[in-house]
PDB file of N, CA and C in Angstrom:
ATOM      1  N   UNK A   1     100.737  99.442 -21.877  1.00  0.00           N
ATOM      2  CA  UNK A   1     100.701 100.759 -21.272  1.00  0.00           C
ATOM      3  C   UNK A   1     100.027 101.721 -22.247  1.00  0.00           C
ATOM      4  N   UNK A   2      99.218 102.510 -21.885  1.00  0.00           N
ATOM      5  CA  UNK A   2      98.530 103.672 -22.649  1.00  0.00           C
ATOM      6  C   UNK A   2      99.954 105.087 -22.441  1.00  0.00           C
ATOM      7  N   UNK A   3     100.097 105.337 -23.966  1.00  0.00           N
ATOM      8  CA  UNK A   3     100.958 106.558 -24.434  1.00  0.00           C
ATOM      9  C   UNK A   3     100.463 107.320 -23.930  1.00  0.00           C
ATOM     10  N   UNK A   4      98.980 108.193 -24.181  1.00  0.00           N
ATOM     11  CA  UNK A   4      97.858 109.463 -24.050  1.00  0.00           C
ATOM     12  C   UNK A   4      96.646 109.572 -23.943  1.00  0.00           C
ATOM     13  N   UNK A   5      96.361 110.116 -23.358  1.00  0.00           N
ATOM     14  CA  UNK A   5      94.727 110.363 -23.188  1.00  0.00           C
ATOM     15  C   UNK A   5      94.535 112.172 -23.675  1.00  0.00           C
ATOM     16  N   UNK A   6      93.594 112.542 -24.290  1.00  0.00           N
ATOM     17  CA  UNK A   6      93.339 113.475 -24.307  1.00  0.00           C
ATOM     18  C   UNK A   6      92.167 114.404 -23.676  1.00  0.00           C
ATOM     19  N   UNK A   7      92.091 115.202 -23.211  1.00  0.00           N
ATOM     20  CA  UNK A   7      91.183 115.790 -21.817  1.00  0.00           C
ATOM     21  C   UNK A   7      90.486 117.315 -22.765  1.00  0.00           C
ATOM     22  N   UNK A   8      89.449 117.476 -23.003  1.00  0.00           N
ATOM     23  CA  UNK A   8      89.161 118.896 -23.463  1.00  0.00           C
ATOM     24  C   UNK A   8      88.836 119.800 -22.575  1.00  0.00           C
ATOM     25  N   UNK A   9      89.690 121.337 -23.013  1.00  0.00           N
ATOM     26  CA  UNK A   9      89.242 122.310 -21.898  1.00  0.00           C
ATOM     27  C   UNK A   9      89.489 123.604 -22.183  1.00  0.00           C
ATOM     28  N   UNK A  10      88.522 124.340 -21.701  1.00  0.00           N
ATOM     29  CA  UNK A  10      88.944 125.864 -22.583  1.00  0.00           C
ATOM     30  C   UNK A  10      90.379 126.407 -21.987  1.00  0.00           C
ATOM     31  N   UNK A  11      91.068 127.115 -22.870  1.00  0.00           N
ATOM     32  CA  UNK A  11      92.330 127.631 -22.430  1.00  0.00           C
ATOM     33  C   UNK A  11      92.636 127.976 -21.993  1.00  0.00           C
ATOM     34  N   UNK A  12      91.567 128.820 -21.344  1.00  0.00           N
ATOM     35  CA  UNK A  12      91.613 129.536 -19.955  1.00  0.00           C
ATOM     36  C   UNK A  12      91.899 128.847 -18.731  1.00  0.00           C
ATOM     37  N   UNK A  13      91.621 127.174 -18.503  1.00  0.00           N
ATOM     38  CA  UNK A  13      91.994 126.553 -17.322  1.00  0.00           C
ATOM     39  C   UNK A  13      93.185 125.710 -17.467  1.00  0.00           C
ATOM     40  N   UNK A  14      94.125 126.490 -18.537  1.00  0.00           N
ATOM     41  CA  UNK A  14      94.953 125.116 -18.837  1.00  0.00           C
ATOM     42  C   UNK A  14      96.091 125.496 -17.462  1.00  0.00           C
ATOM     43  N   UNK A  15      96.696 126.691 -17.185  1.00  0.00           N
ATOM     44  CA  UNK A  15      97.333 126.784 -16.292  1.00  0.00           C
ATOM     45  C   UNK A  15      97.016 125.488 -14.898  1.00  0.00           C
ATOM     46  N   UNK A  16      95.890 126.588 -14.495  1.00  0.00           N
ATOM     47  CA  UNK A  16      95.441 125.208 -13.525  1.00  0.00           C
ATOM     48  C   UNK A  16      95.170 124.109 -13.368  1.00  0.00           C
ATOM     49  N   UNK A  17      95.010 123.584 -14.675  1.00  0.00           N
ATOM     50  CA  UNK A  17      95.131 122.273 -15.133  1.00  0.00           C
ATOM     51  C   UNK A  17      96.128 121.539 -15.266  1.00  0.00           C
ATOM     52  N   UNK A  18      97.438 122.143 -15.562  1.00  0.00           N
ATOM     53  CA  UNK A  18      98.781 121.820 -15.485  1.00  0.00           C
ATOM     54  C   UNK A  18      99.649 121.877 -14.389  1.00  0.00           C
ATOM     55  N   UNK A  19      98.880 122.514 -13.589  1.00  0.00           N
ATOM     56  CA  UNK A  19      99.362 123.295 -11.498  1.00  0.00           C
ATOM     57  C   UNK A  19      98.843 121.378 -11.076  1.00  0.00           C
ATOM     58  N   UNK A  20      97.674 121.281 -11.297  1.00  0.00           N
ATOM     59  CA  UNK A  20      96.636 120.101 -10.920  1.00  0.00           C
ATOM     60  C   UNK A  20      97.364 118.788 -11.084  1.00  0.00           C
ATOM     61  N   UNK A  21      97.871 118.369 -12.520  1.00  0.00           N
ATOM     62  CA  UNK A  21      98.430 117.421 -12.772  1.00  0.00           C
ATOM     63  C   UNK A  21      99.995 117.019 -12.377  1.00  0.00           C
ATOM     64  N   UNK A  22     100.489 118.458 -12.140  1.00  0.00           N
ATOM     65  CA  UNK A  22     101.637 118.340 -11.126  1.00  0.00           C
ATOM     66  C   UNK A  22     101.770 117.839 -10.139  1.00  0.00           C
ATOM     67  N   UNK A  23     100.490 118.366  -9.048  1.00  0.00           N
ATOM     68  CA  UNK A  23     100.329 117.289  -7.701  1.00  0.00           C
ATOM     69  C   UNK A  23     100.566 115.986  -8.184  1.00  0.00           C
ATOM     70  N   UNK A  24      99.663 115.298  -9.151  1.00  0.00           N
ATOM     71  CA  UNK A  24     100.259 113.831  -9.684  1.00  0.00           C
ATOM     72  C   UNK A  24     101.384 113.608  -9.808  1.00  0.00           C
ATOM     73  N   UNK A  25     102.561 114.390  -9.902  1.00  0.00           N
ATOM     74  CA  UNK A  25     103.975 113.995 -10.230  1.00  0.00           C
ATOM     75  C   UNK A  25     103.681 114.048 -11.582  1.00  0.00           C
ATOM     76  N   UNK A  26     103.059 114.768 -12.835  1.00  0.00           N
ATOM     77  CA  UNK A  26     102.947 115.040 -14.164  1.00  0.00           C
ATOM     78  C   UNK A  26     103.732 116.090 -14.200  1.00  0.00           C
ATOM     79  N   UNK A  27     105.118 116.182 -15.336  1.00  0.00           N
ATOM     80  CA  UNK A  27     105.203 117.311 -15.638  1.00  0.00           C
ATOM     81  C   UNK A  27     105.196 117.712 -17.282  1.00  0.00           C
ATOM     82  N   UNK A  28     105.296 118.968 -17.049  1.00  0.00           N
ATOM     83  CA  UNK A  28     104.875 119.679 -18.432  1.00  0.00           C
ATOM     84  C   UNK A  28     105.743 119.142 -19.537  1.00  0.00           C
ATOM     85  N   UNK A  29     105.878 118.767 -20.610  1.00  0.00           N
ATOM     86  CA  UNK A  29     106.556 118.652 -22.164  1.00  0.00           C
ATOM     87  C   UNK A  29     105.723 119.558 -23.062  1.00  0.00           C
ATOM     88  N   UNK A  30     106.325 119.845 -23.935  1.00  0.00           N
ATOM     89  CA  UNK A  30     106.070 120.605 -25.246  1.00  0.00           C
ATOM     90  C   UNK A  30     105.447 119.502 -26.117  1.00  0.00           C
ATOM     91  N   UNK A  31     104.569 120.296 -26.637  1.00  0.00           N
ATOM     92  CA  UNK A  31     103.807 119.598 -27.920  1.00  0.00           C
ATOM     93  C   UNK A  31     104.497 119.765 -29.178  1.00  0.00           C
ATOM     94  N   UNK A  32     104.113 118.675 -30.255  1.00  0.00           N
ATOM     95  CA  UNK A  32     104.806 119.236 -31.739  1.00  0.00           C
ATOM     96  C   UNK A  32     104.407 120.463 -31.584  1.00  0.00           C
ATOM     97  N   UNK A  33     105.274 121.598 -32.480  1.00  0.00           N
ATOM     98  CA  UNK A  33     104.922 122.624 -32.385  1.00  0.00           C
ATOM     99  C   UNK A  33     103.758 122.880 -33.692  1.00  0.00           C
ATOM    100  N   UNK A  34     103.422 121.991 -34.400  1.00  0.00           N
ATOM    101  CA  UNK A  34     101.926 121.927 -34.816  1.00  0.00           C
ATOM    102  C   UNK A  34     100.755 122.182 -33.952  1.00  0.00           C
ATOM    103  N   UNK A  35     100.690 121.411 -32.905  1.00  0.00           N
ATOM    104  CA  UNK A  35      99.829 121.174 -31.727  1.00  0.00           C
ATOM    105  C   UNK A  35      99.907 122.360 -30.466  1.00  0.00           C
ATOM    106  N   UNK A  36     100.946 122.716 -30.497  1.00  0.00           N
ATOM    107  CA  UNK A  36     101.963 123.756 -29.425  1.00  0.00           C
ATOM    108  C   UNK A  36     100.654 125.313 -29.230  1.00  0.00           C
ATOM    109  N   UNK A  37     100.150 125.491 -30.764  1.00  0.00           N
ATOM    110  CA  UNK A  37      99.121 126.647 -29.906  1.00  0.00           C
ATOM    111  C   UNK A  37      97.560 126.189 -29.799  1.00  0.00           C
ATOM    112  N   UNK A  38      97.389 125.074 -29.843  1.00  0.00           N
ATOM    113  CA  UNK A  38      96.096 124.551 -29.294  1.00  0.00           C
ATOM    114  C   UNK A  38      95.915 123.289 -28.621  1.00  0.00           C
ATOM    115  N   UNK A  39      97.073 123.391 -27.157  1.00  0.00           N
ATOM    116  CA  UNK A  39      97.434 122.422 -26.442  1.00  0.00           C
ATOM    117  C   UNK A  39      98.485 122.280 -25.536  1.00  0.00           C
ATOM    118  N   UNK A  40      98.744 121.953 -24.171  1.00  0.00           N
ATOM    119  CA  UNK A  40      99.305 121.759 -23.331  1.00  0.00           C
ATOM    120  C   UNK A  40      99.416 120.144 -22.835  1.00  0.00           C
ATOM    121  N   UNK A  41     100.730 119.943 -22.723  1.00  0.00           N
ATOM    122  CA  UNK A  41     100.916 118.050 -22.285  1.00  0.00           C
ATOM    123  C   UNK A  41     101.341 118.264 -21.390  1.00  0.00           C
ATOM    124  N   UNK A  42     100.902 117.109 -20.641  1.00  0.00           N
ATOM    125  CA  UNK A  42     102.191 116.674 -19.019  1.00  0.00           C
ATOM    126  C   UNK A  42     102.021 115.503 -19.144  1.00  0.00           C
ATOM    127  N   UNK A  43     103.487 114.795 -18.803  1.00  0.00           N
ATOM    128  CA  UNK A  43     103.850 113.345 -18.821  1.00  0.00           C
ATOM    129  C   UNK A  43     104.469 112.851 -17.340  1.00  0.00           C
ATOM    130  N   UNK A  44     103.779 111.657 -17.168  1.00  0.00           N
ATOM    131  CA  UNK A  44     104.661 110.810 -16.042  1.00  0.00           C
ATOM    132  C   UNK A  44     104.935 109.319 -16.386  1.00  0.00           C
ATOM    133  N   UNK A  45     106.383 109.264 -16.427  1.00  0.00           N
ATOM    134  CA  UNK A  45     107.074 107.576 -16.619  1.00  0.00           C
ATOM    135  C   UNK A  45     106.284 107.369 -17.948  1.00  0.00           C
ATOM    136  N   UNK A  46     106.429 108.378 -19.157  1.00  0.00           N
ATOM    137  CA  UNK A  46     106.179 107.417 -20.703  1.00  0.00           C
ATOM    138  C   UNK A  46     104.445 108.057 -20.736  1.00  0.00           C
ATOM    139  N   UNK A  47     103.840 108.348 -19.407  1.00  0.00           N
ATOM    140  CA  UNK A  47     102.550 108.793 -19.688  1.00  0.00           C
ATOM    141  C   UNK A  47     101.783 110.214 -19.613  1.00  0.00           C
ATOM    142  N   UNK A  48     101.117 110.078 -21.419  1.00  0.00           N
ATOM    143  CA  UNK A  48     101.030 111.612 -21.420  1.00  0.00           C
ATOM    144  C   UNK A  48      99.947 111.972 -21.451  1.00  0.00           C
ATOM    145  N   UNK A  49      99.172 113.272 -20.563  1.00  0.00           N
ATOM    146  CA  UNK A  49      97.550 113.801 -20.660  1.00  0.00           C
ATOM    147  C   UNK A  49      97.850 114.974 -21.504  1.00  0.00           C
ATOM    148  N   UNK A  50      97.187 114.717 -22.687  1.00  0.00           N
ATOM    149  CA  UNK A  50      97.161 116.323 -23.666  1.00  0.00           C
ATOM    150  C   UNK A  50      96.041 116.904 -23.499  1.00  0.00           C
ATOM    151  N   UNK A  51      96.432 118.266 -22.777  1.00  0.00           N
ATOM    152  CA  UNK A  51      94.589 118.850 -22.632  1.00  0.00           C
ATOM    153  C   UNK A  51      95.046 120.054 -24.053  1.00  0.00           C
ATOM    154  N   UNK A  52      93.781 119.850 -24.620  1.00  0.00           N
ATOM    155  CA  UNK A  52      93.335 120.709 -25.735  1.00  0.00           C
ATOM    156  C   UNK A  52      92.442 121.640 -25.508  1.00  0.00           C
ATOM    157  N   UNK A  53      92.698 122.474 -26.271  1.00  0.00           N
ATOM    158  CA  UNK A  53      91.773 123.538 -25.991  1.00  0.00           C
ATOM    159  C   UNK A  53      90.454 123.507 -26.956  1.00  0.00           C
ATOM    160  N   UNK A  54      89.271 123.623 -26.358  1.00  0.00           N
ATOM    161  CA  UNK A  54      88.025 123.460 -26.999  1.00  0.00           C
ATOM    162  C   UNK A  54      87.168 124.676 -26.345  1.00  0.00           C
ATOM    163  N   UNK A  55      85.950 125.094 -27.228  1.00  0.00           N
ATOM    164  CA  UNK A  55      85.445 126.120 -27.291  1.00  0.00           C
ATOM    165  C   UNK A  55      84.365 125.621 -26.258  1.00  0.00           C
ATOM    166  N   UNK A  56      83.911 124.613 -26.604  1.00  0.00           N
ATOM    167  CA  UNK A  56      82.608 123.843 -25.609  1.00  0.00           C
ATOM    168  C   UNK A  56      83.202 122.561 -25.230  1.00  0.00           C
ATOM    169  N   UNK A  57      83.867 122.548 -23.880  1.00  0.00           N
ATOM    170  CA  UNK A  57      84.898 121.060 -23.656  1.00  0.00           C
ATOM    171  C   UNK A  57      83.739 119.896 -23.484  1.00  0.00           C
ATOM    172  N   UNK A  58      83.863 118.920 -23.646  1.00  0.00           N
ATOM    173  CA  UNK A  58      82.905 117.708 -23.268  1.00  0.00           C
ATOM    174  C   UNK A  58      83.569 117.077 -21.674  1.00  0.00           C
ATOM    175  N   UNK A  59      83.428 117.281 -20.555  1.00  0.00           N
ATOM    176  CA  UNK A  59      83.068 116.126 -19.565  1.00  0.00           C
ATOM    177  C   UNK A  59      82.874 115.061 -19.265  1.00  0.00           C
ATOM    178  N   UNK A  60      83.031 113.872 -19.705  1.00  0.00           N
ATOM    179  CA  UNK A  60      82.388 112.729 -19.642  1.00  0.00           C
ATOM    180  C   UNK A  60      81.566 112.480 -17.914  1.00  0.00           C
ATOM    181  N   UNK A  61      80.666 112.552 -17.638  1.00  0.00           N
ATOM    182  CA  UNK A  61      80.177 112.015 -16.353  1.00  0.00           C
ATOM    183  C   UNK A  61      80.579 111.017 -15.810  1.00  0.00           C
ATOM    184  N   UNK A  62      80.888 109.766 -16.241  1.00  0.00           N
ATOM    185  CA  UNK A  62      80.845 108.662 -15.544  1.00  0.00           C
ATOM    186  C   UNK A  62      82.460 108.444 -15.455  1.00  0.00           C
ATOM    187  N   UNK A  63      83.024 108.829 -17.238  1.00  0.00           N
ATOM    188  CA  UNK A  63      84.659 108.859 -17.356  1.00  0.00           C
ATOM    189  C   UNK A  63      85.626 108.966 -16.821  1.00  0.00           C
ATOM    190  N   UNK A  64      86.648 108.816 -16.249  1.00  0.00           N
ATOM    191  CA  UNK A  64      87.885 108.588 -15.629  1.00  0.00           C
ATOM    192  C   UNK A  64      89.014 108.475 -16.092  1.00  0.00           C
ATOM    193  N   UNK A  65      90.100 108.544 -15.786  1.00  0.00           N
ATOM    194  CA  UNK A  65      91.457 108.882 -16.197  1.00  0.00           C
ATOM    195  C   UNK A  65      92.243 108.450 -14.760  1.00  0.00           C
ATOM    196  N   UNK A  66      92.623 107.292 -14.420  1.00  0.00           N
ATOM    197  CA  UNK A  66      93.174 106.414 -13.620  1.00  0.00           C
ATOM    198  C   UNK A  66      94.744 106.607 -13.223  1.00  0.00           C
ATOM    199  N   UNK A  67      95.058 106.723 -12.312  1.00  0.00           N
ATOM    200  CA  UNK A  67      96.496 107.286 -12.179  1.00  0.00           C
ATOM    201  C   UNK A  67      97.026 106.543 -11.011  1.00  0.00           C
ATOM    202  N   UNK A  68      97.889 105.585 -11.084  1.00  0.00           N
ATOM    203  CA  UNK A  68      98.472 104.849 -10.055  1.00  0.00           C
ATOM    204  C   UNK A  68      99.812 105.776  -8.714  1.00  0.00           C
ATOM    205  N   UNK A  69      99.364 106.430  -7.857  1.00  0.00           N
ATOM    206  CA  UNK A  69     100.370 106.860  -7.170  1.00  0.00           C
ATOM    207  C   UNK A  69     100.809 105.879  -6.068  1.00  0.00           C
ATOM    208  N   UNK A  70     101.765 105.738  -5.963  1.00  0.00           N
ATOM    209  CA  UNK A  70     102.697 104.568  -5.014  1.00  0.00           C
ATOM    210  C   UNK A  70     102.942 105.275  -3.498  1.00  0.00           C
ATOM    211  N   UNK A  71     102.839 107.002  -3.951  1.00  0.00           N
ATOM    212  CA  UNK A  71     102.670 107.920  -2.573  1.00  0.00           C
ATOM    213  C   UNK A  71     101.731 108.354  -2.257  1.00  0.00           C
ATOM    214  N   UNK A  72     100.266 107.358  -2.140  1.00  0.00           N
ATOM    215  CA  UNK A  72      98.838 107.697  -2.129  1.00  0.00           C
ATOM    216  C   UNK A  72      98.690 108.697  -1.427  1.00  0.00           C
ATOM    217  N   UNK A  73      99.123 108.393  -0.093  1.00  0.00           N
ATOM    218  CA  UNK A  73      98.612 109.411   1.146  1.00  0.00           C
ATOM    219  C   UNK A  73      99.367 110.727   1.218  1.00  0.00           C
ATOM    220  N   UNK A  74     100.476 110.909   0.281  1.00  0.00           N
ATOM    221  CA  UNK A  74     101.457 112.066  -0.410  1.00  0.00           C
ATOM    222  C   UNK A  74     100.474 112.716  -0.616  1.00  0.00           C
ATOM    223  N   UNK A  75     100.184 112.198  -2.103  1.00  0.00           N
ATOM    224  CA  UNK A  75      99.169 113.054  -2.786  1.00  0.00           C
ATOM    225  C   UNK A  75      97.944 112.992  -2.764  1.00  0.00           C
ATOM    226  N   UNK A  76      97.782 112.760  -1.812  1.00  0.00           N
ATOM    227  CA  UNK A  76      95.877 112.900  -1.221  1.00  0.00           C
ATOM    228  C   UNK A  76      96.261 114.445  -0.889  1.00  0.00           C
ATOM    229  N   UNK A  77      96.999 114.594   0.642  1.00  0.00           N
ATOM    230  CA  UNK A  77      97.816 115.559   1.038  1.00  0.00           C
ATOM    231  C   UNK A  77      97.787 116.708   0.546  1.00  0.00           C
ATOM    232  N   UNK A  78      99.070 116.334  -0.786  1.00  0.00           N
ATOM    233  CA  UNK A  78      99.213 117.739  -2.110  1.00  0.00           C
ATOM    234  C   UNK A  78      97.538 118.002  -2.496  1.00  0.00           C
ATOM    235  N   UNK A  79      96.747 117.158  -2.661  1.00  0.00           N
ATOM    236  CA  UNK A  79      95.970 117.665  -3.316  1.00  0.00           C
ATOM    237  C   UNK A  79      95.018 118.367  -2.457  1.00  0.00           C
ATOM    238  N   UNK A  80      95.015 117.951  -1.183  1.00  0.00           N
ATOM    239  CA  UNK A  80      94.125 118.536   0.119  1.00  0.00           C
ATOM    240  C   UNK A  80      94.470 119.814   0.420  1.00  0.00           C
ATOM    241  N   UNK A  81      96.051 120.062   0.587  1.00  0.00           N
ATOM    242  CA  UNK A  81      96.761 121.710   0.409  1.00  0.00           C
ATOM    243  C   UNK A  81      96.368 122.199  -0.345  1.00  0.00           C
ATOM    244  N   UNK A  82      96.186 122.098  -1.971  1.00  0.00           N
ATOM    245  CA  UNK A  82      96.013 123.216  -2.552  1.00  0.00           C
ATOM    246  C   UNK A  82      94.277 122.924  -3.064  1.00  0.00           C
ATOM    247  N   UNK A  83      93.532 122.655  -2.252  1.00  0.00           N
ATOM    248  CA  UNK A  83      92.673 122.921  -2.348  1.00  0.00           C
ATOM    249  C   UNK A  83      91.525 121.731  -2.985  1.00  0.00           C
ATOM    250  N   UNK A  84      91.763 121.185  -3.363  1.00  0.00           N
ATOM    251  CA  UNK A  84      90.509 119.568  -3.992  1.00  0.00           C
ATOM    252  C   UNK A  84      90.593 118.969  -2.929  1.00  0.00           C
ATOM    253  N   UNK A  85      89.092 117.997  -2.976  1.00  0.00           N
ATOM    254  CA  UNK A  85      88.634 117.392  -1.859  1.00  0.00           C
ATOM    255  C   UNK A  85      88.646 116.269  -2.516  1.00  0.00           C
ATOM    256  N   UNK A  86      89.736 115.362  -2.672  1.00  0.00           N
ATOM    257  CA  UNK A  86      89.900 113.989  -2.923  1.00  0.00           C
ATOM    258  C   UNK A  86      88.187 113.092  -1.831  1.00  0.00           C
ATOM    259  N   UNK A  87      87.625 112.355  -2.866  1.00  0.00           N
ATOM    260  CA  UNK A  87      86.754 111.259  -2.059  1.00  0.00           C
ATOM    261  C   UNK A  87      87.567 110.246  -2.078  1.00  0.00           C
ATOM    262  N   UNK A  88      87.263 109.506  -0.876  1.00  0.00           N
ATOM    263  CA  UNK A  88      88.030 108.027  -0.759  1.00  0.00           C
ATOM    264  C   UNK A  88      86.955 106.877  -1.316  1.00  0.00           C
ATOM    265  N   UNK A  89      87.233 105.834  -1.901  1.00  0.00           N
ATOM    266  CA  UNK A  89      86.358 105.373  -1.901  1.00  0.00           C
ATOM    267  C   UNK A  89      86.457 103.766  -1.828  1.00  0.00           C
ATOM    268  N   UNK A  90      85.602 102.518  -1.871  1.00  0.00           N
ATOM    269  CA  UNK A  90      86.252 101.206  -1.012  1.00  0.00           C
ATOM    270  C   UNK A  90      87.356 100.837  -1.823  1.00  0.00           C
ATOM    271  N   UNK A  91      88.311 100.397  -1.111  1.00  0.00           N
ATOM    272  CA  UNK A  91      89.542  99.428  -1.958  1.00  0.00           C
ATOM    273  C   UNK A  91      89.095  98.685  -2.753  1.00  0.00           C
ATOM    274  N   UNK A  92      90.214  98.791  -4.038  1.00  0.00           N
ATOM    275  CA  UNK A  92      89.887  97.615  -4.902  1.00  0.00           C
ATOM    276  C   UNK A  92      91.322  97.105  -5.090  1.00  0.00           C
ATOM    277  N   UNK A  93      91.619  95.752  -5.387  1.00  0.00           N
ATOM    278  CA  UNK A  93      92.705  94.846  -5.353  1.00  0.00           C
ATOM    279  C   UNK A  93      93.540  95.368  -3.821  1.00  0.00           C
ATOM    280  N   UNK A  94      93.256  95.268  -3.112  1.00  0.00           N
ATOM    281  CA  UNK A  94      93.961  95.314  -1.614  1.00  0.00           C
ATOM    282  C   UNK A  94      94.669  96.772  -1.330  1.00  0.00           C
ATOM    283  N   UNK A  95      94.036  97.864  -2.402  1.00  0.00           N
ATOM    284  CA  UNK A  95      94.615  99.128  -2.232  1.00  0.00           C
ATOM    285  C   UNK A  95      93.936 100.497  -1.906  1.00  0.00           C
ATOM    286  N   UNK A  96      93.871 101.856  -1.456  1.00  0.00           N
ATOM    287  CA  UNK A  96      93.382 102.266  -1.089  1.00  0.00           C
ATOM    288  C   UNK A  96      93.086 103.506  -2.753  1.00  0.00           C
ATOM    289  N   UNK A  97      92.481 103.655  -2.702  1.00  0.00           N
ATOM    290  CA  UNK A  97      91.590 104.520  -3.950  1.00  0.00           C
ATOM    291  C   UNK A  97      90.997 106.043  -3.855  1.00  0.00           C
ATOM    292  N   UNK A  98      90.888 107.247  -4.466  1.00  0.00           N
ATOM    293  CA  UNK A  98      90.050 108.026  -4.011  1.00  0.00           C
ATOM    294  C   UNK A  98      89.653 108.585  -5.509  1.00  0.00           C
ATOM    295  N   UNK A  99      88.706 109.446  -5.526  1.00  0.00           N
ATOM    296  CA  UNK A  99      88.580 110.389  -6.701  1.00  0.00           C
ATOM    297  C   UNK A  99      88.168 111.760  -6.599  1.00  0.00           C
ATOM    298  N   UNK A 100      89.349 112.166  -7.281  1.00  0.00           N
ATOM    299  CA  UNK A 100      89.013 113.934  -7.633  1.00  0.00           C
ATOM    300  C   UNK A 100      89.420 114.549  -8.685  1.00  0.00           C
ATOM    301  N   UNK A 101      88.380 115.809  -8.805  1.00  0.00           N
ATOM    302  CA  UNK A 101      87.902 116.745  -9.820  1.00  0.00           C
ATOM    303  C   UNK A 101      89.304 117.547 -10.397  1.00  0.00           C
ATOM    304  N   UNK A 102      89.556 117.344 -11.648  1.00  0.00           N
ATOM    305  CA  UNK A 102      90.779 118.778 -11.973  1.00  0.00           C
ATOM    306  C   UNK A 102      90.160 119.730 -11.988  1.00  0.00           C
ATOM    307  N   UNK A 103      90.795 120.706 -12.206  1.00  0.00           N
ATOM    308  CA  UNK A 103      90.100 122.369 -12.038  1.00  0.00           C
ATOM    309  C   UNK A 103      89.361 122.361 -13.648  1.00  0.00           C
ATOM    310  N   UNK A 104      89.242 121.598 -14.181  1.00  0.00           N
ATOM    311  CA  UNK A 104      87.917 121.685 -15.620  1.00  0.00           C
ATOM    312  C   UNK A 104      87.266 120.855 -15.515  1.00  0.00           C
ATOM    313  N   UNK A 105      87.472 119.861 -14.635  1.00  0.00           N
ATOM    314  CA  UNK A 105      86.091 119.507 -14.068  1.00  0.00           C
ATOM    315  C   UNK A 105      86.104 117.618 -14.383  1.00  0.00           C
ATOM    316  N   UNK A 106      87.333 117.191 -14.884  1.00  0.00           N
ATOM    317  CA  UNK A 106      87.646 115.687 -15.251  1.00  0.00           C
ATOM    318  C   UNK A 106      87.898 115.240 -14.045  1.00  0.00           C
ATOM    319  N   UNK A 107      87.101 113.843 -14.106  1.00  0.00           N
ATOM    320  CA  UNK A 107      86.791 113.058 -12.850  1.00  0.00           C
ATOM    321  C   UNK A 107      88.813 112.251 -13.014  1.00  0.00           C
ATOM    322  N   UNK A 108      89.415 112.175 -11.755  1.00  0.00           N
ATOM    323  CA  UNK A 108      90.764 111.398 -11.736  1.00  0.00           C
ATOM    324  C   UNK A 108      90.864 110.186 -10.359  1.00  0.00           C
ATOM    325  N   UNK A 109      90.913 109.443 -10.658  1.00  0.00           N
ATOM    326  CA  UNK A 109      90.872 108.185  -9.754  1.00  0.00           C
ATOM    327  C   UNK A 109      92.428 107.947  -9.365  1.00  0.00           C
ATOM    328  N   UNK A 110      92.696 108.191  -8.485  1.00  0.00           N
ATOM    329  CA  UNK A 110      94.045 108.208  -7.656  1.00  0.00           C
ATOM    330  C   UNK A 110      94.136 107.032  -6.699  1.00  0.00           C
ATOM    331  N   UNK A 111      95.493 106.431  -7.514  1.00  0.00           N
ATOM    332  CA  UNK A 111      94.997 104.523  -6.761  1.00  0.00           C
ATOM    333  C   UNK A 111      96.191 104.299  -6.301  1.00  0.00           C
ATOM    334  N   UNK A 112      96.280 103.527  -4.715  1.00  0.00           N
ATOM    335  CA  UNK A 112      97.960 103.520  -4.749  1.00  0.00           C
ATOM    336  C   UNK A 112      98.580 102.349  -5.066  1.00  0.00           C
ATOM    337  N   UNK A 113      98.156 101.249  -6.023  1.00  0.00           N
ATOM    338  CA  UNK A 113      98.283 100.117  -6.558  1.00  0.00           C
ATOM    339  C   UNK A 113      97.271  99.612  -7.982  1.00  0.00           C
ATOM    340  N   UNK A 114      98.208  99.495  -9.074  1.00  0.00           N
ATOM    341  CA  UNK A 114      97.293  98.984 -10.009  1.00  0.00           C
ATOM    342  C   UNK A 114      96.580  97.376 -10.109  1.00  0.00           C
ATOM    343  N   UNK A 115      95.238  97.703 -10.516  1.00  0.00           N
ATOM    344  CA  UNK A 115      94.845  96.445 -10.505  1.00  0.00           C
ATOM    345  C   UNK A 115      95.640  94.964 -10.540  1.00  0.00           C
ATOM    346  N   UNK A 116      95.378  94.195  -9.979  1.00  0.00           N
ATOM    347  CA  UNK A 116      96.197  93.130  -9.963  1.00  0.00           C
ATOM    348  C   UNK A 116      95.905  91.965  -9.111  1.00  0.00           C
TER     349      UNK A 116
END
């Protein structure tokens, strides 16, 4: 299992970035308080996204950050209400898949079964 991934983003979108990862069922934890003023975490089941704050965030284009929801069509839903346009895209391992944008702009692949 992967502990963290870290996501860069100016500080200004961390709110909505943390609104965003909620639809996932992520919620907020505190950082060491070393980390605490240049950084926001949310964890689900042991797994944590630390978005940092950066002056010029990097994007990766092609990059991804993979998130297994078991309530796919839940949170297609949540995420259709408040506004992202989840793409669907073909099944892989007999499950249904989509991908969408957080509000800083990181590509998230929302799967309702992990590879297998």
């Amino acid at each position: 299992m992967i502990q963290h991934v870290a996501l860069e983003l100016r500080e200004a979108d961390g709110e909505a970035e943390v609104a965003f990862w909620a639809l996932l069922n992520f919620a907020e934890v505190r950082p060491p308080e070393s980390l605490a003023p240049r950084a926001r975490w949310v964890e689900r089941e042991g797994t944590q996204v630390h978005l940092l704050w950066v002056d010029d965030p990097v994007v990766p284009l092609a990059g991804h950050v993979a998130v297994v929801c078991p309530d796919h069509d839940a949170t297609l839903d949540r995420l259709r209400a408040a506004g992202f346009t989840p793409e669907p895209r073909a099944e892989h391992w007999g499950a249904p898949r989509a991908f969408v944008h957080s509000p800083a702009g990181h590509r998230v692949e929302v799967m309702a079964a992990p590879p297998g």
